[in-house]
C-alpha atoms as a PDB file:
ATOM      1  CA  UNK A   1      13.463 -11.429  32.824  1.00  0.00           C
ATOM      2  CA  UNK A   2      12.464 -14.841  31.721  1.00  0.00           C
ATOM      3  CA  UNK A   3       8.850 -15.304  31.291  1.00  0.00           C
ATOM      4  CA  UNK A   4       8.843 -19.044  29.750  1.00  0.00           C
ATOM      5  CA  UNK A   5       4.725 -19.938  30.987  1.00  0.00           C
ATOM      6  CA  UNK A   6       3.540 -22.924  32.857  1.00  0.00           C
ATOM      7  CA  UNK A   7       4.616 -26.594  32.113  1.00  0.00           C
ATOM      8  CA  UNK A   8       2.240 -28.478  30.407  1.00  0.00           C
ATOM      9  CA  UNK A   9      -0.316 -30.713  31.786  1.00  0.00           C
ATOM     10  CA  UNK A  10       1.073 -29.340  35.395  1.00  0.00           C
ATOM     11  CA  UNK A  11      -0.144 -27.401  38.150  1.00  0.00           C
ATOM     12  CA  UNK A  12       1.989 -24.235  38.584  1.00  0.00           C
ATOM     13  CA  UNK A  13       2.289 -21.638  41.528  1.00  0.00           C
ATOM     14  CA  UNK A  14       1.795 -17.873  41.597  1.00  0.00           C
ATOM     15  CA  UNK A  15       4.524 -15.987  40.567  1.00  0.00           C
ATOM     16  CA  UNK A  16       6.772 -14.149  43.101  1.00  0.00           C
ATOM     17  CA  UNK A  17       5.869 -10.672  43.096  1.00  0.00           C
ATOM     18  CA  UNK A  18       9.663  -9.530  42.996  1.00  0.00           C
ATOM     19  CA  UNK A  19      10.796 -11.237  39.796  1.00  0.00           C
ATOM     20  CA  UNK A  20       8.173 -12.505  36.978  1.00  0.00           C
ATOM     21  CA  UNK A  21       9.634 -16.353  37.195  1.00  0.00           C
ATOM     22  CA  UNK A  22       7.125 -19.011  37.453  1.00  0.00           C
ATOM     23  CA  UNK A  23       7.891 -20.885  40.315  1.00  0.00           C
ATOM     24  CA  UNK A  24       8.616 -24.789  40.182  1.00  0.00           C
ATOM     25  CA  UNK A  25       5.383 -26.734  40.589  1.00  0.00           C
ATOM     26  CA  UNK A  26       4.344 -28.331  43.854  1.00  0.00           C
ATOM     27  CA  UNK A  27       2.780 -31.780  42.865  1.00  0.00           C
ATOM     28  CA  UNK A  28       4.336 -35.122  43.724  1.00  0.00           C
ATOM     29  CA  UNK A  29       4.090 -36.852  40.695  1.00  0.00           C
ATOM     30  CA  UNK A  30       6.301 -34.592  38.740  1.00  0.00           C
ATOM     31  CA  UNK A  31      10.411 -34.323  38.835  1.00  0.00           C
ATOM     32  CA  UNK A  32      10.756 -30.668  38.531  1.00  0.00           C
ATOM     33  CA  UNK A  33      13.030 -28.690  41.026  1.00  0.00           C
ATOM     34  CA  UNK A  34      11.166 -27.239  43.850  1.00  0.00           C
ATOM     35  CA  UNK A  35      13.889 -24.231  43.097  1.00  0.00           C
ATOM     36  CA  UNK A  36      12.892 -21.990  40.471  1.00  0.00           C
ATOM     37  CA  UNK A  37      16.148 -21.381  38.289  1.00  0.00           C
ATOM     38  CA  UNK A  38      16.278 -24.511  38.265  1.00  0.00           C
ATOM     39  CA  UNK A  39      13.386 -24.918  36.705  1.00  0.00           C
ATOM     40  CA  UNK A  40      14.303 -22.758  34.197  1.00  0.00           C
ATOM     41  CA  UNK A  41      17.624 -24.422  33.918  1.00  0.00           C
ATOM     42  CA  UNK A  42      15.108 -27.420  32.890  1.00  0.00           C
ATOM     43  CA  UNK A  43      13.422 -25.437  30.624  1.00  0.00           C
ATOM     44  CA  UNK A  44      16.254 -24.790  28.799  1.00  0.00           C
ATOM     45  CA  UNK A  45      18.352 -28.110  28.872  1.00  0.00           C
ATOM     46  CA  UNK A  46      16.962 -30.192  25.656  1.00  0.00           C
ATOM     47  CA  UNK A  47      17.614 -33.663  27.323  1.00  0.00           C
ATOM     48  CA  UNK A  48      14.668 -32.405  29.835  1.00  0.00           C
ATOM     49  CA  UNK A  49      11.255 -33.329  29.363  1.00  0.00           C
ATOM     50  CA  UNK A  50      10.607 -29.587  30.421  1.00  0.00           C
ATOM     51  CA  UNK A  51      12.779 -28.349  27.184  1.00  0.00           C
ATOM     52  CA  UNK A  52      10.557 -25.255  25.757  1.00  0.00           C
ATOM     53  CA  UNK A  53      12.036 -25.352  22.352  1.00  0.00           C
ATOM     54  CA  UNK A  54      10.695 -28.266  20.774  1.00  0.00           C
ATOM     55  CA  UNK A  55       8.489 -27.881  17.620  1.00  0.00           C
ATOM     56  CA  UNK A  56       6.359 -31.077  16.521  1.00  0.00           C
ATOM     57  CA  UNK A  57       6.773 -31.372  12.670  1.00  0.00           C
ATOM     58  CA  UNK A  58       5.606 -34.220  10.218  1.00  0.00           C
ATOM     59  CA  UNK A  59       7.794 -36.735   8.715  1.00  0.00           C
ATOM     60  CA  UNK A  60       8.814 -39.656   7.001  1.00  0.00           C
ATOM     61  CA  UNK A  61       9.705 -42.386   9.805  1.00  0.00           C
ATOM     62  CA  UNK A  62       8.652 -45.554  11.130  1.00  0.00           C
ATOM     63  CA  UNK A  63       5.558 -45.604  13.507  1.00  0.00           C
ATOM     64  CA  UNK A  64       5.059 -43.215  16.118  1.00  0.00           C
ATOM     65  CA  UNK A  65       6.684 -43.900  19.648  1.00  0.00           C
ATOM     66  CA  UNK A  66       7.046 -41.662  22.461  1.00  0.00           C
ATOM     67  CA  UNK A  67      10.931 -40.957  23.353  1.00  0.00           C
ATOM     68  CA  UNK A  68      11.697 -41.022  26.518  1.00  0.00           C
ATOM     69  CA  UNK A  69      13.285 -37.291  27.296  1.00  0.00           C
ATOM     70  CA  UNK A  70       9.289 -36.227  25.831  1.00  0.00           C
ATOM     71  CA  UNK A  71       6.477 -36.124  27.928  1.00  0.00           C
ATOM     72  CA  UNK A  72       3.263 -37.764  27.733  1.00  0.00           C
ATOM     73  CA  UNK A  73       1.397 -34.166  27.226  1.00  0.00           C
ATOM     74  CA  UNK A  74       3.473 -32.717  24.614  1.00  0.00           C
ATOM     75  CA  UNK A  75       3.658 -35.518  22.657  1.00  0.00           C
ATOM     76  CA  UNK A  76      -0.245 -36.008  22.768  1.00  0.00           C
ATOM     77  CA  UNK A  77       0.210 -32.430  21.308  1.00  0.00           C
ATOM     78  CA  UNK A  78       2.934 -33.321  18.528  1.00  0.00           C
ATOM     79  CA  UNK A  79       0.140 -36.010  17.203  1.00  0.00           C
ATOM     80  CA  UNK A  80      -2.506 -33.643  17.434  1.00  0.00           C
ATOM     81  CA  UNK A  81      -0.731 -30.905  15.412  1.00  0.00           C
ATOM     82  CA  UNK A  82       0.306 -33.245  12.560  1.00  0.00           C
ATOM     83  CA  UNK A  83      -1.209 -31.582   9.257  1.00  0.00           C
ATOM     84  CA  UNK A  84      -2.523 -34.632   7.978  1.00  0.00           C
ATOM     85  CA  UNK A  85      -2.970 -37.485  10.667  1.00  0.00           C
ATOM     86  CA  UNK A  86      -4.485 -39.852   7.878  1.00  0.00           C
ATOM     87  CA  UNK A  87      -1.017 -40.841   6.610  1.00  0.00           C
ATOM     88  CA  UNK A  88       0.158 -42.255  10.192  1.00  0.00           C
ATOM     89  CA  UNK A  89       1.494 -45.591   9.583  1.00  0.00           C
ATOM     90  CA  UNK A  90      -0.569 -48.658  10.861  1.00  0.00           C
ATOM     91  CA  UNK A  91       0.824 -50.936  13.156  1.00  0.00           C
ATOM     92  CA  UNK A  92       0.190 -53.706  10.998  1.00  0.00           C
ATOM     93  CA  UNK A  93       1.427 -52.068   8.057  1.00  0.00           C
ATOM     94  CA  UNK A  94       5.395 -51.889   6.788  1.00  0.00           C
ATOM     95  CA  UNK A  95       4.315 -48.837   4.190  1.00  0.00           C
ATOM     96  CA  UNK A  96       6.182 -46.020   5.041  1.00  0.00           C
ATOM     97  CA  UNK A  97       3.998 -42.937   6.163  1.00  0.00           C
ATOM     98  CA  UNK A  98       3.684 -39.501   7.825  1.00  0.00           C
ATOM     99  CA  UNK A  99       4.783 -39.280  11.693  1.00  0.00           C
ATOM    100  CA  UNK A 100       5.542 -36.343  14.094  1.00  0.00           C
ATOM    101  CA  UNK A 101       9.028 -35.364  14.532  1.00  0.00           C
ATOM    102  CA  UNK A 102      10.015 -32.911  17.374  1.00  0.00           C
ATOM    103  CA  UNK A 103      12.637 -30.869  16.508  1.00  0.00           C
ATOM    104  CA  UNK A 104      14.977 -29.687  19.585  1.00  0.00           C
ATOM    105  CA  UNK A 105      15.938 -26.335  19.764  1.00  0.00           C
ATOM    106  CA  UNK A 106      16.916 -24.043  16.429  1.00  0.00           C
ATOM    107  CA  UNK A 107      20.086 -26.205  15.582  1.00  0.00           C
ATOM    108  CA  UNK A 108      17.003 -28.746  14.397  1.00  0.00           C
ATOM    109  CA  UNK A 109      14.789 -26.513  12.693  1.00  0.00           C
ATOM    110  CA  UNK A 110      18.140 -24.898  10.884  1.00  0.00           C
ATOM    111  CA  UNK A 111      18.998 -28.200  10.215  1.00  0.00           C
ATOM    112  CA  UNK A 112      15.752 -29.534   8.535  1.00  0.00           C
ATOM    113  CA  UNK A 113      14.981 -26.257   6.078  1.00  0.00           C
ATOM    114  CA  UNK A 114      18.496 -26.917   4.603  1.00  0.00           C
ATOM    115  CA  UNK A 115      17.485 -30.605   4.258  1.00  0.00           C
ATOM    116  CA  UNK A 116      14.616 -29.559   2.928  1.00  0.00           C
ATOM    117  CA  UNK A 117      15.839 -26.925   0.326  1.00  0.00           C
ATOM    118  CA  UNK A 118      18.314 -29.299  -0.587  1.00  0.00           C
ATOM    119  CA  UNK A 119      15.132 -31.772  -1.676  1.00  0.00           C
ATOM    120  CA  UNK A 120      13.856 -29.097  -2.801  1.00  0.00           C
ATOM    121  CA  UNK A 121      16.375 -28.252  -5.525  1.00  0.00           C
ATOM    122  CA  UNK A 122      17.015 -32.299  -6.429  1.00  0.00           C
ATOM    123  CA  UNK A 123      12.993 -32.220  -6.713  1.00  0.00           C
ATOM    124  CA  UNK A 124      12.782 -29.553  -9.653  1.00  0.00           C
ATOM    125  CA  UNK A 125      15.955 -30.979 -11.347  1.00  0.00           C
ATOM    126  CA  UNK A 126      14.187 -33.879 -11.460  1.00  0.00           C
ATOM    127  CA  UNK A 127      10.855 -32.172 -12.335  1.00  0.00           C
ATOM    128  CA  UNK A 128      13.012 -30.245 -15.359  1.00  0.00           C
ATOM    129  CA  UNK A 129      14.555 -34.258 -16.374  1.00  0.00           C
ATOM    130  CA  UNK A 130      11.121 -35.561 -16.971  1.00  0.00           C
ATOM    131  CA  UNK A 131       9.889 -32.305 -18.479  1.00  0.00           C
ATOM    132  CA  UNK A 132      13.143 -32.749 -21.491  1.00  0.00           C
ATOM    133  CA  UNK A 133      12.388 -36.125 -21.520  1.00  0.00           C
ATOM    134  CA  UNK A 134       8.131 -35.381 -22.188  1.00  0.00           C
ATOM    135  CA  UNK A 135       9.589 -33.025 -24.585  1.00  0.00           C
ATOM    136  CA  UNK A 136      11.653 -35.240 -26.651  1.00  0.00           C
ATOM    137  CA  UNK A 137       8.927 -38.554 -26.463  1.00  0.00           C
ATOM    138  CA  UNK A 138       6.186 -36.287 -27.883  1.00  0.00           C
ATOM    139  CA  UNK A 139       8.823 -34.977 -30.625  1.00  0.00           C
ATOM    140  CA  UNK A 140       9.571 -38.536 -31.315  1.00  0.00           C
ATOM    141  CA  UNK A 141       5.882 -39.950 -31.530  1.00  0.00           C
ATOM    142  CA  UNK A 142       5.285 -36.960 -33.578  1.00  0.00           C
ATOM    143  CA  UNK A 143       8.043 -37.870 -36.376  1.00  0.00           C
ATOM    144  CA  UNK A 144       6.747 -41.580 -35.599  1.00  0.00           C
ATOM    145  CA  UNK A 145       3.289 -41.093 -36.341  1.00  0.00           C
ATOM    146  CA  UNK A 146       4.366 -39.164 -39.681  1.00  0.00           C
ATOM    147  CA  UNK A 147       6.371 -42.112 -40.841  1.00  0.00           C
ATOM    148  CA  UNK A 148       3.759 -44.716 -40.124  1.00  0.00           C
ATOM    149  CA  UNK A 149       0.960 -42.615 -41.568  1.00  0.00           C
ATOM    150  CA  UNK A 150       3.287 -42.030 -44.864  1.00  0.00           C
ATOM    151  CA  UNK A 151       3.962 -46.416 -44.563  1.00  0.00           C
ATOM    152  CA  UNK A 152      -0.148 -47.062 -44.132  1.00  0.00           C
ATOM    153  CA  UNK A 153      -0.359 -44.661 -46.890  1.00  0.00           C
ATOM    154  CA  UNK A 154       1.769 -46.489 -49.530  1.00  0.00           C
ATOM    155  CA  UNK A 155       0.634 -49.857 -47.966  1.00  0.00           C
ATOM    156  CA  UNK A 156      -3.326 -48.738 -48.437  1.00  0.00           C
ATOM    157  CA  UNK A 157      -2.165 -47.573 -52.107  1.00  0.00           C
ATOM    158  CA  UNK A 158      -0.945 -51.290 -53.172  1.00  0.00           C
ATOM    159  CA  UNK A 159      -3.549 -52.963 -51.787  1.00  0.00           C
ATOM    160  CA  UNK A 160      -5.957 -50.594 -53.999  1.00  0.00           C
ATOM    161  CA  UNK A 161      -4.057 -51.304 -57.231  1.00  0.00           C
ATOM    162  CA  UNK A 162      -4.120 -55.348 -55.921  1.00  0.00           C
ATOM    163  CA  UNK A 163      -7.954 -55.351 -55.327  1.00  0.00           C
ATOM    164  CA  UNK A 164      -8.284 -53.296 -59.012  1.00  0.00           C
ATOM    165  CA  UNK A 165      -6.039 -56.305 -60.671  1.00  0.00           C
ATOM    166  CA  UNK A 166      -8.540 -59.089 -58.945  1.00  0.00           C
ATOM    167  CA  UNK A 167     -11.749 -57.249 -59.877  1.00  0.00           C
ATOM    168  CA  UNK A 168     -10.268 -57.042 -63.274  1.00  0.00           C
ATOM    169  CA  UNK A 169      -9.190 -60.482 -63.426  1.00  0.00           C
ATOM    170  CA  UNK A 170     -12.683 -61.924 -62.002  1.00  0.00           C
ATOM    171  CA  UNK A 171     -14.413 -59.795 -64.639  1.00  0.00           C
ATOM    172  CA  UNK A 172     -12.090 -61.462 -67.016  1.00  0.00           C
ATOM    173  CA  UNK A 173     -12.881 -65.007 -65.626  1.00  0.00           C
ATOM    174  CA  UNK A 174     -16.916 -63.961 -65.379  1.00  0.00           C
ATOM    175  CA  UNK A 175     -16.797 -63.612 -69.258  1.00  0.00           C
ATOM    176  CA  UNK A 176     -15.208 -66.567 -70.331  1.00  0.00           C
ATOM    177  CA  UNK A 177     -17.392 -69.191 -71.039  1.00  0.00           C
ATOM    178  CA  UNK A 178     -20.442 -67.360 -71.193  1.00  0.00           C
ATOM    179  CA  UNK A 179     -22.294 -66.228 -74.485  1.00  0.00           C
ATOM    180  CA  UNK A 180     -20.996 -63.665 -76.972  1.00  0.00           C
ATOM    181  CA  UNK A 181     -22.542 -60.387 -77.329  1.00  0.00           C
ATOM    182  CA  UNK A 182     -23.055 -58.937 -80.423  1.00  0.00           C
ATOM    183  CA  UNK A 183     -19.905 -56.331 -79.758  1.00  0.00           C
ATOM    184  CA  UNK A 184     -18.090 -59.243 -79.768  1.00  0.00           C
ATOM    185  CA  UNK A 185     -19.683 -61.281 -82.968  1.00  0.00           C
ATOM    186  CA  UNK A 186     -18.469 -58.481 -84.449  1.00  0.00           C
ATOM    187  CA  UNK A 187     -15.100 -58.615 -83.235  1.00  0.00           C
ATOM    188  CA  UNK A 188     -14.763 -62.158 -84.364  1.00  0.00           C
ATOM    189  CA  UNK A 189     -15.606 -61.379 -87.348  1.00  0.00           C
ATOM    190  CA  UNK A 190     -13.948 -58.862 -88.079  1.00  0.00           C
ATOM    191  CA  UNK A 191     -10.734 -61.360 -87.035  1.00  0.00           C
ATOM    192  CA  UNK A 192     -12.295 -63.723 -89.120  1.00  0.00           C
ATOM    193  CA  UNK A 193     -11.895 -61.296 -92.279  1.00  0.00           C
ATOM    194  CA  UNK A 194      -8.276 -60.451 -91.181  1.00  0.00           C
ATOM    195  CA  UNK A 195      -7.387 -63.991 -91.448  1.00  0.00           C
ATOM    196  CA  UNK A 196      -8.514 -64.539 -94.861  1.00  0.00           C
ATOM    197  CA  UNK A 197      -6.489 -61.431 -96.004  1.00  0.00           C
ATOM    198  CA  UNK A 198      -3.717 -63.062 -94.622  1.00  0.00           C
ATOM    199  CA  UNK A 199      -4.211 -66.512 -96.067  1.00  0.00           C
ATOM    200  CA  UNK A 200      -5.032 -64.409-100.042  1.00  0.00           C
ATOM    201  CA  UNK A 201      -2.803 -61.520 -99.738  1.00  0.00           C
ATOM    202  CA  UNK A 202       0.561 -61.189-101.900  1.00  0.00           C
ATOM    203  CA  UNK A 203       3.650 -61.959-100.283  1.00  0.00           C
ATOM    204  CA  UNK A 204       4.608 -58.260-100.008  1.00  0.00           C
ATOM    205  CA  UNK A 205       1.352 -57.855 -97.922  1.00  0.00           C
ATOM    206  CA  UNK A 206       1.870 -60.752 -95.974  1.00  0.00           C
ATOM    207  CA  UNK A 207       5.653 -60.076 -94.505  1.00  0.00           C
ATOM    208  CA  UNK A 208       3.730 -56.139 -93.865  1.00  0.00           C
ATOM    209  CA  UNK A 209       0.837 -58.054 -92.119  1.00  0.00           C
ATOM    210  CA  UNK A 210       3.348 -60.854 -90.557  1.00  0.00           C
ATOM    211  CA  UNK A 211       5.444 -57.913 -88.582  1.00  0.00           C
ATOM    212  CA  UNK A 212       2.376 -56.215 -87.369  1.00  0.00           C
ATOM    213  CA  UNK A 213       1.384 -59.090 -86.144  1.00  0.00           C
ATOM    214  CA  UNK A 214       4.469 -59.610 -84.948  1.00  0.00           C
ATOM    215  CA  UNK A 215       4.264 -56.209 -82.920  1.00  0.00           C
ATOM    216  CA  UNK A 216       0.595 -57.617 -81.655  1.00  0.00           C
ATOM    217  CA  UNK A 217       1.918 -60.798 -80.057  1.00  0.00           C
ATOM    218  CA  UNK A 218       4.921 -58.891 -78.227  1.00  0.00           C
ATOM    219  CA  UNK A 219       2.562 -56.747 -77.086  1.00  0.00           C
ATOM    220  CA  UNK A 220       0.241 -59.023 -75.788  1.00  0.00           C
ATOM    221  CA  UNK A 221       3.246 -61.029 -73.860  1.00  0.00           C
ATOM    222  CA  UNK A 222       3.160 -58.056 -71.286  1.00  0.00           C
ATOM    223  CA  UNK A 223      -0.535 -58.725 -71.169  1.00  0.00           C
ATOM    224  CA  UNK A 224      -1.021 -59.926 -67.015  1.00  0.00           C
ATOM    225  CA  UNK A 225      -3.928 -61.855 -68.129  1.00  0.00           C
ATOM    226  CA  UNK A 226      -3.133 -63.697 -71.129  1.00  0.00           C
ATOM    227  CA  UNK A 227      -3.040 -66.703 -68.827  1.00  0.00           C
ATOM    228  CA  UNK A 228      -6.485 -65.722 -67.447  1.00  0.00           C
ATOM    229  CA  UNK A 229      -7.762 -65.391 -70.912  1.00  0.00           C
ATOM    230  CA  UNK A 230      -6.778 -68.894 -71.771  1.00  0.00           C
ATOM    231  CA  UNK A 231      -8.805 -69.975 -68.457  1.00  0.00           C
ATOM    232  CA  UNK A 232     -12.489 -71.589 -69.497  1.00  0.00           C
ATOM    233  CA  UNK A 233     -15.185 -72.058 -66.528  1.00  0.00           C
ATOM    234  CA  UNK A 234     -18.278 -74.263 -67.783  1.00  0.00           C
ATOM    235  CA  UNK A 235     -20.223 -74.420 -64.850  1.00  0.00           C
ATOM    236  CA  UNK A 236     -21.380 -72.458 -62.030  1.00  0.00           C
ATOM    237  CA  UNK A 237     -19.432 -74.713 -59.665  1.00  0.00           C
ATOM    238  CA  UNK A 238     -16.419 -73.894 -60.747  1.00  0.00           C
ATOM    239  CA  UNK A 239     -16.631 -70.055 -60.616  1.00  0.00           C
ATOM    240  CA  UNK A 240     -17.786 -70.613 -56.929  1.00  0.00           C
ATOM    241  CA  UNK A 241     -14.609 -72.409 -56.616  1.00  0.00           C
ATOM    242  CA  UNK A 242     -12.963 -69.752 -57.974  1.00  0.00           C
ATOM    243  CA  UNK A 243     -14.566 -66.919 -55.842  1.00  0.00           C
ATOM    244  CA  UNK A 244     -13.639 -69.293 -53.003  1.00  0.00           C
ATOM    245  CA  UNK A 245      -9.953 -69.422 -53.878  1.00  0.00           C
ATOM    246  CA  UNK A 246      -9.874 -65.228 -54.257  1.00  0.00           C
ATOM    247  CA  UNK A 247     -11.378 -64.606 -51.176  1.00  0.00           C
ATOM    248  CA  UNK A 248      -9.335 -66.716 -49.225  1.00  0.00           C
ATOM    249  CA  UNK A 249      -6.230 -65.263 -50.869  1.00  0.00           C
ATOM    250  CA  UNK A 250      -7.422 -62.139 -50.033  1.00  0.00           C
ATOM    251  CA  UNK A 251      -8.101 -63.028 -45.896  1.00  0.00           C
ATOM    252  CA  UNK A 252      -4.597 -64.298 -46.322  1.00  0.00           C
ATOM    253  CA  UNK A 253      -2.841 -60.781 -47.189  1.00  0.00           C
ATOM    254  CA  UNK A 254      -4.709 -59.799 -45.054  1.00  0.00           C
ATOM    255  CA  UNK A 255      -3.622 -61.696 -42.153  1.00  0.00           C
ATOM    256  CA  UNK A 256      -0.561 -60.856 -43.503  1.00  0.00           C
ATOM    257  CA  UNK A 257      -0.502 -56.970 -43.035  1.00  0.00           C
ATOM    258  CA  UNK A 258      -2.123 -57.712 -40.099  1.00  0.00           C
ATOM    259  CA  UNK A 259       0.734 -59.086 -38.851  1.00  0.00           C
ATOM    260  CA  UNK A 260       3.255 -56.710 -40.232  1.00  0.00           C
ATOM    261  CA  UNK A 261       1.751 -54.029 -38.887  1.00  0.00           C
ATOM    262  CA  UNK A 262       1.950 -55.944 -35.410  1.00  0.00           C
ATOM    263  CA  UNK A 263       5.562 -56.684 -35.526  1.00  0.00           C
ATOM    264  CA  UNK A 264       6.411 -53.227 -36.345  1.00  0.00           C
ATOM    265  CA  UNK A 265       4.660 -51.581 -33.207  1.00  0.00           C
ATOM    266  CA  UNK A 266       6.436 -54.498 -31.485  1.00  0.00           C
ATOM    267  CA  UNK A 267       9.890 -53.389 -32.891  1.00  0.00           C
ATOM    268  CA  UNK A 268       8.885 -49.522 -32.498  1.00  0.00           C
ATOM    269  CA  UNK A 269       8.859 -50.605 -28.857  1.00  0.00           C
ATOM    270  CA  UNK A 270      11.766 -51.955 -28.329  1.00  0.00           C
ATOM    271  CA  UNK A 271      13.626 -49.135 -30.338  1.00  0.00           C
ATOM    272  CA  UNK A 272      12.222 -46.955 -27.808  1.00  0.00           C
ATOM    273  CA  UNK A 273      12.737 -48.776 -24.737  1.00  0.00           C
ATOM    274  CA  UNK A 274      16.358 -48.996 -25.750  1.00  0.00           C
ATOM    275  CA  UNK A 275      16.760 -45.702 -26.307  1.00  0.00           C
ATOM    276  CA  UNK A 276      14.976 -44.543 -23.275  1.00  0.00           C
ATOM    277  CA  UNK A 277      17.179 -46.823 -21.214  1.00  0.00           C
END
């Protein structure tokens, strides 16, 4: 018939050799039946602390206490089958950790495995959310990255042609002032020559001379350093001054990229954050 084993942590009789019942335990301190079916009647009642059908899993809950329809035996049991008994909560603690839970009877454990594949199923929904949502930041930082490598490109490309205008313009600046070379002795005079063809040429030759000229001059208004050429430096002081004032204008763009570059990651951001949101 019924063969349900001894109570726990209790002393328990022989069997009766007619029927293979255990028969009710004999010691004073418990509260079981001296009648056998009742006993059994204990065994299966889940408000007894006999109940045979309780399982000890692990759970989220607050720190572990005895209840009262449990005994003292079993649930020394529950705690010692808890798969990780690390992760109890501390009594002076308010985190919320790992605790035994006994279930009663197979209502309970029926129960908790549809709780559980129910948080199972909201867990990979949410584990296939995050995975769109990796999907689509990567895709984004991927089109961001090409945009701000094309932006540092054209930015890099300026400040190439800028540092090419000053290193032309110092040249400039180095040269004036200083000695002629012979290159240019000859230039002069060569100009020099020019000039007095002009001043003793006919006045058919002049108005020819006068428009090429003419053509000369509006060419050299689109000259950038016309002013630069007018510039004289007679000392050594005041080409340091002038290599002064360069590089400081050139710390100060600089500082300014510096800081555009700063505000746009600042602004990239937000962009994001908004759109995450």
């Amino acid at each position: 018939m019924f063969n349900f084993g001894a109570a726990p942590s209790v002393g328990v009789a022989n069997p009766a050799p007619a029927m293979n019942i255990p028969q009710a335990p004999t010691t004073s301190s418990t509260s079981f039946s001296t009648h056998p079916f009742q006993y059994i009647q204990e065994c299966l009642d889940p408000n007894s602390p006999n109940y045979r059908f309780r399982v000890s899993c692990a759970g989220i809950g607050a720190a572990p206490a005895r209840p009262a329809h449990v005994s003292q035996a079993l649930w020394t049991q529950t705690l010692n089958d808890n798969p990780d008994p690390s992760k109890y909560p501390h009594k002076d603690s308010l985190t919320v950790r790992m605790a035994p839970v006994l279930a009663n009877g197979f209502n309970d454990l029926t129960t908790r495995r549809a709780w559980q594949k129910e948080h199972e199923v909201a867990q990979r929904g949410k584990l296939d959310e995050l995975e769109q949502r990796l999907a689509l930041l990567l895709t984004r930082q991927d089109l961001d990255v090409s945009t701000q490598l094309q932006v540092i490109q054209k930015q890099q490309l300026k400040l190439t042609l800028r540092v090419v205008q000053l290193m032309r313009r110092v040249e400039v600046l180095r040269r004036v002032g200083g000695r002629m070379t012979p290159a240019e002795q000859a230039l002069l005079g060569r100009i020099q020559s020019i000039t007095m063809r002009l001043n003793h040429a006919p006045i058919s030759g002049i108005l020819s001379m006068q428009s090429q000229l003419n053509a000369l001059m509006e060419g050299g208004r689109l000259d950038p350093l016309a002013s630069a050429r007018q510039c004289v430096i007679a000392d050594e002081q005041s080409m340091d001054t002038l290599y002064t004032l360069l590089e400081q204008q050139q710390r100060g763009v600089k500082a300014v990229i510096e800081t555009i570059n700063k505000d746009s990651r600042d602004l990239d951001l937000m962009r994001h954050g908004f759109t995450l949101q």
